[in-house]
Structure formats: C-alpha cells, structure tokens
Protein backbone atom coordinates (compact mmCIF):
# COMPACT_ATOMS: atom_id res chain seq x y z
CA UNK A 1 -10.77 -7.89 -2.00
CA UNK A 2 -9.41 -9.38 0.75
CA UNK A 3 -5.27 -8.89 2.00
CA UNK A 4 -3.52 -11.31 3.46
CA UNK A 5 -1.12 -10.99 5.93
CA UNK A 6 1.40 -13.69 5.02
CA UNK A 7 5.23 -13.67 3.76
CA UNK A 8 4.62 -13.39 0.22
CA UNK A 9 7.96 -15.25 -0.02
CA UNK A 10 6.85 -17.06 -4.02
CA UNK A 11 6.93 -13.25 -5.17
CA UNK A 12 10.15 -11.61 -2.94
CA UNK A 13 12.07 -15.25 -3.09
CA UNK A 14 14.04 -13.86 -0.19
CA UNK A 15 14.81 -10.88 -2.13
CA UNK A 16 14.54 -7.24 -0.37
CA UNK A 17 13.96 -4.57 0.32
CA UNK A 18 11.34 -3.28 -2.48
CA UNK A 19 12.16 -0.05 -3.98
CA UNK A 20 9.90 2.58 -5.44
CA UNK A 21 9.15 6.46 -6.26
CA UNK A 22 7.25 8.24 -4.25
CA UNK A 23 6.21 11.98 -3.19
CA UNK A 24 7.01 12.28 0.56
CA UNK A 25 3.78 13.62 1.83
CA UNK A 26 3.82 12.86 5.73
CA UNK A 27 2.60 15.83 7.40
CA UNK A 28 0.65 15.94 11.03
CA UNK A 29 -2.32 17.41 9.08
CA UNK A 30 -2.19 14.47 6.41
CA UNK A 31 -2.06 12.03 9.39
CA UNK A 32 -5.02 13.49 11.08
CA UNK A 33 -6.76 13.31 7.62
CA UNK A 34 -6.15 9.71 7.25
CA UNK A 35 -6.48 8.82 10.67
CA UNK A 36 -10.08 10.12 10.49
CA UNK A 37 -10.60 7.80 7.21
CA UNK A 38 -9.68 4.75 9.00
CA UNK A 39 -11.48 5.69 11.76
CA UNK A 40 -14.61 5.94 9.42
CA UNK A 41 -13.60 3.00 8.11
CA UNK A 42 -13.43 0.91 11.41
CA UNK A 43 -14.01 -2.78 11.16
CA UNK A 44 -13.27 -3.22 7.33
CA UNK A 45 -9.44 -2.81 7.17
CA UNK A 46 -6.12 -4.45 8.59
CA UNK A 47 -4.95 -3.87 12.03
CA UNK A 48 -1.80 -1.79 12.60
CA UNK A 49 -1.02 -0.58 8.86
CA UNK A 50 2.04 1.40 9.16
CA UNK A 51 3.33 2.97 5.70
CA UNK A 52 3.88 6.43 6.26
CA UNK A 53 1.39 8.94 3.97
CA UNK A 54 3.10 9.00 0.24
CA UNK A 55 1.88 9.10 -3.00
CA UNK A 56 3.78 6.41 -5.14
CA UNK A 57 4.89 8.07 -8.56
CA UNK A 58 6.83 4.51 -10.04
CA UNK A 59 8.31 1.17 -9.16
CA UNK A 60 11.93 0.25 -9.15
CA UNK A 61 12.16 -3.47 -7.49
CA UNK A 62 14.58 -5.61 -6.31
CA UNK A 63 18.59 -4.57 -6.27
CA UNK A 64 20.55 -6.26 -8.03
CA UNK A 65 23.96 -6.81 -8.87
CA UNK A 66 23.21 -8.32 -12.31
CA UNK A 67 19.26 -8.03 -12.65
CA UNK A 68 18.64 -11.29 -14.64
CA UNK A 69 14.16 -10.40 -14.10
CA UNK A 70 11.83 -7.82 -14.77
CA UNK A 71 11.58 -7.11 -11.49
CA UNK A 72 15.13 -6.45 -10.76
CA UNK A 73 17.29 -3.09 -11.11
CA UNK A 74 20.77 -2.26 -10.97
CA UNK A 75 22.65 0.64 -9.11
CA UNK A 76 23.42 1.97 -13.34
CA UNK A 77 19.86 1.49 -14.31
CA UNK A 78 19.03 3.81 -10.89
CA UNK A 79 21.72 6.58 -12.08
CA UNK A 80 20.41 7.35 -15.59
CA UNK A 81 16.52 7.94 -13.80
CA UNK A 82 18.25 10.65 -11.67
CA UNK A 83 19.86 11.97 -14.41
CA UNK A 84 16.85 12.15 -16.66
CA UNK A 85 15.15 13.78 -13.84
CA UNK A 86 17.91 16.28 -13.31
CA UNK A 87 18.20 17.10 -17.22
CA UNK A 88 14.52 17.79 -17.32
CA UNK A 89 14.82 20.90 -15.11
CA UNK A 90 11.78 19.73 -12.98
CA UNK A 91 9.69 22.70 -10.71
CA UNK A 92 8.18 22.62 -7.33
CA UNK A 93 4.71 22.51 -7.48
CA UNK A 94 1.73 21.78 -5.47
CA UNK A 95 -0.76 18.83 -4.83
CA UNK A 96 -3.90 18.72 -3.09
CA UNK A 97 -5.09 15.60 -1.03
CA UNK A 98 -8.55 14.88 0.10
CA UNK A 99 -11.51 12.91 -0.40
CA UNK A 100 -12.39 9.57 0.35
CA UNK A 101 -12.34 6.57 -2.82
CA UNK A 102 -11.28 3.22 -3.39
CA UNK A 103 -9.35 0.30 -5.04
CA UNK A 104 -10.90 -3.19 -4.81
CA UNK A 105 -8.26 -3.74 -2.74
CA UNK A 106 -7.60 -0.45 -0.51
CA UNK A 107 -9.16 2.36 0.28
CA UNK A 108 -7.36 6.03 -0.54
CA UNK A 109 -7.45 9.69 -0.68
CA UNK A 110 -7.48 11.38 -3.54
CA UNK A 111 -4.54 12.93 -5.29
CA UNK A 112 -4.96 16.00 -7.43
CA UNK A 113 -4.33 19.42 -9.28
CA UNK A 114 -0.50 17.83 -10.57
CA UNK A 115 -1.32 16.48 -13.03
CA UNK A 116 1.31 17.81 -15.90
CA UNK A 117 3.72 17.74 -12.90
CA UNK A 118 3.89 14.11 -11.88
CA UNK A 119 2.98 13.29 -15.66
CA UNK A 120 6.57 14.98 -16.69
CA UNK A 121 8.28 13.09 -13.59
CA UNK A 122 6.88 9.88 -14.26
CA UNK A 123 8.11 10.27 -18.08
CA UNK A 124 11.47 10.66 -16.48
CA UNK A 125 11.22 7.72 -14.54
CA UNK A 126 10.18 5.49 -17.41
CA UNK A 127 12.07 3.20 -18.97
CA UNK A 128 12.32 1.86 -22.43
CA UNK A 129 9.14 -0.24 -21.73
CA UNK A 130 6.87 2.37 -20.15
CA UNK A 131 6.33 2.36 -16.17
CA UNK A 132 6.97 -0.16 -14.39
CA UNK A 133 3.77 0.77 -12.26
CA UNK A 134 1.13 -0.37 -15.02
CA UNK A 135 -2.54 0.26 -15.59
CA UNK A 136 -4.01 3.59 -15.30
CA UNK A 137 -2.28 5.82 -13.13
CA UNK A 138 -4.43 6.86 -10.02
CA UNK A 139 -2.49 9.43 -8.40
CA UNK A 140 -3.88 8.10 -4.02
CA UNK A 141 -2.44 8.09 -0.45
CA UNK A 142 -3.63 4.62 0.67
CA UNK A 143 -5.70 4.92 4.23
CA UNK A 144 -5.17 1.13 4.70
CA UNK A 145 -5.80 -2.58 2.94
CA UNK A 146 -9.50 -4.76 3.15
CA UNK A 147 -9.23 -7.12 6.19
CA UNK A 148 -12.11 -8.87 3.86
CA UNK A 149 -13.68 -9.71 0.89
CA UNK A 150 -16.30 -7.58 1.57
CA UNK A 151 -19.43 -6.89 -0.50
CA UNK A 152 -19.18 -3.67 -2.82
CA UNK A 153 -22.78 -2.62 -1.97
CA UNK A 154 -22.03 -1.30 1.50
CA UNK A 155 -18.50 -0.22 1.63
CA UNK A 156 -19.41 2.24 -1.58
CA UNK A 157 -22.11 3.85 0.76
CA UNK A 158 -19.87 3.94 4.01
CA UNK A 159 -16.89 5.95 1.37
CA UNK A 160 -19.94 7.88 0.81
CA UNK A 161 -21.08 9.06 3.92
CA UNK A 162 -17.16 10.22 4.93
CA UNK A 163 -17.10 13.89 5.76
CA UNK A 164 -13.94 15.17 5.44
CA UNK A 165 -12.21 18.40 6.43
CA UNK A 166 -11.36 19.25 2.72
CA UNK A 167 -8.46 18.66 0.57
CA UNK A 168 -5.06 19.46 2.01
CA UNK A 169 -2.79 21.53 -0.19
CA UNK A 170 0.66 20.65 -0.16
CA UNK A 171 3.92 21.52 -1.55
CA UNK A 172 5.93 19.37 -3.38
CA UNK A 173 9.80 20.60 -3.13
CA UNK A 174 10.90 17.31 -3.51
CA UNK A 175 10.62 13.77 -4.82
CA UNK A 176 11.30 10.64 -2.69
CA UNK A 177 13.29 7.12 -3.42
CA UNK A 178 11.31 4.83 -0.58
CA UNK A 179 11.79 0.80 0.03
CA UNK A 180 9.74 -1.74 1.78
CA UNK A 181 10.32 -5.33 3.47
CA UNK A 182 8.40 -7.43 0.79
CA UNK A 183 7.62 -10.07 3.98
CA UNK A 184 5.68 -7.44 5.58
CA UNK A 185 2.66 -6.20 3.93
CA UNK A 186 1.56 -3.43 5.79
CA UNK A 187 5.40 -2.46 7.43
CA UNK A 188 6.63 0.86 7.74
CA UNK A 189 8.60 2.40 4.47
CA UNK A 190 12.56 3.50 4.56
CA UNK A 191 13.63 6.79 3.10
CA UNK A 192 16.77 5.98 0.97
CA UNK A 193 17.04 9.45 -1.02
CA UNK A 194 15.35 12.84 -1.93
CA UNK A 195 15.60 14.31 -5.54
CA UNK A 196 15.05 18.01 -4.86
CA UNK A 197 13.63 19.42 -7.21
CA UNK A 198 14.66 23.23 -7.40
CA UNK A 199 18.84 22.25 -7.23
CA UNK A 200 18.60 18.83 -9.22
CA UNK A 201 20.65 17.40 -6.50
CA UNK A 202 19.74 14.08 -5.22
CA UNK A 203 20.71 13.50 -1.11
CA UNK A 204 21.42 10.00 0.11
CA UNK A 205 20.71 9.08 3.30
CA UNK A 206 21.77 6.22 5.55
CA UNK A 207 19.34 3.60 4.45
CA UNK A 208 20.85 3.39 1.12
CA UNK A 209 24.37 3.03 2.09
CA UNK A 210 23.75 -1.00 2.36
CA UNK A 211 22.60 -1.52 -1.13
CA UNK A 212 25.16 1.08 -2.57
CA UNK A 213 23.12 3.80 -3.90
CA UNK A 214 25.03 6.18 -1.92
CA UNK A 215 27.69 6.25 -3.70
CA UNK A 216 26.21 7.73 -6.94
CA UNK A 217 26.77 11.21 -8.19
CA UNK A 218 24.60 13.58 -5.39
C-alpha cells in the first residue's frame, strides 16, 4: 500500500503534536541494522524517513485541555498511566530485534523474546476501553513506508532474500513517552519523558514543558 506524503490535515485538524508509548531503542548497531534493510529495500520505500528506531508499545493522541474525541487526552488522563505503571513494580528486561517482515503498508524488523514484559506494560497503559493501538499487537521497528502500491508477489521474495546480521539483543531499562508532527509523515519523533523502570520515577524533559506534562509528579 502506497503512503502519501501530504498534510493529513482532515485527521490532525491543526491539532499537534501526536503522542504515543514507545521503547527507546536507537542504538548505532540498530541503525546499521536498519540502514542495511532499506538499503535492501532500495527503490520501494519513501525518501528521507526520519523516525528514530522505537518500538511503539500504545497511543495517547492529541493534548487536550478538555478532550471532547477519542482521540484526545488530558494532562489527568496521562498521570493515572504513570501511576499504574509505577504501582505495577515493572522490571528491566530484554528484547531482541532482527529479521526482516512486513505490514501492507511498511516494512519492519521484528520484535521479540518480551513478550510477558510489554504484555504487563501495555495492560498498564490501557484504558477502560482496551488500547488505544487496536488490532493485533505486532511488537516491529519500522525500516520505512511503501513509496507504492506495489504488487505483493515480489516484495515478499525481495523480504526474503534479506540477509541479516542476526537479531540484536537489547536492554530495556526504560520506557519512552515520544510525539510526532501529524503534518509530517515520515518526520523525526520528540522525546517528552522516560518511565524508568527499576526507580518508578518518570523524568521530563524539555519537549514536554509546552504542553504541561512537566509539571506532573516525577
């Protein structure tokens, strides 16, 4: 499936940034690894994706002062998901990363041996409708989006034919609250927090100060 680089300004409505969950995962030897994907993958994806490497655990969406849609949060709604994930007395634990696979829409590397780990995070995360990130959780660092509708047939058999260096074991010490500019579809990603997972304590950091998150309980 085909991405379009447009201002998807019917779904943002001037609203931003886009906020989300995420595990930080942007290491040299990650970058290399995805590099090498896209490389493989040369002629089929958007130029110049920038998100940095991250494995997205939940969505939070739009600030809001008053959220009035489902896509909308407010700074309260934000405290009680750190405080579930503090109360939950979360461990560090490790992930692996490797392997080449695919949306219909993007093509990722694999995310695995966490499962009970991000399973127990995402539960915090929840609210009293489930994820907000719906359908079947596929835990992925996205190497980039389809320039083109391309046919299946042949981009199954280039995945195929990737040789990787083997999956990249990583530790997870801590979990990451990232946003986005909804105008920009392949744009870089803002760190506005990090939950850390052995202390509980969640650090703000300068992005956040703007949209007041920063001035909940560290």
């Amino acid at each position: 499936m085909a991405s379009e680089r447009r201002d998807f300004v019917e779904w943002h409505r001037g609203r931003s940034p886009y906020v989300f969950w995420a595990l930080d995962v942007d290491t040299p030897e990650l970058r290399q690894a995805l590099s090498r994907a896209e490389c493989h993958l040369s002629g089929l994806l958007l130029d110049d994706y920038r998100r940095q490497p991250h494995v997205t655990l939940d969505l939070c969406g739009f600030p809001a002062a008053s959220p009035g849609d489902a896509d909308e949060f407010s700074v309260a709604w934000l405290n009680d998901r750190v405080q579930r994930l503090r109360a939950a007395g979360l461990a560090e634990f490790a992930i692996e990363i490797g392997g080449l696979s695919s949306f219909i829409s993007a093509p990722y590397l694999d995310a695995r041996g966490a499962d009970a780990s991000l399973a127990t995070i995402r539960q915090c995360l929840a609210d009293g409708s489930g994820n907000r990130l719906l359908g079947n959780y596929v835990p992925h660092c996205t190497v980039g989006l389809y320039a083109v509708a391309w046919p299946a047939g042949p981009v199954v058999e280039r995945l195929l034919a990737f040789s990787g260096p083997g999956a990249l074991r990583l530790a997870i010490k801590r979990i990451s609250l990232m946003s986005y500019h909804p105008a920009e579809i392949a744009g870089p990603l803002s760190l506005l927090g990090d939950f850390w997972l052995a202390s509980g304590r969640m650090a703000w950091y300068p992005a956040s100060a703007s949209l007041g998150f920063d001035k909940l309980p560290e």
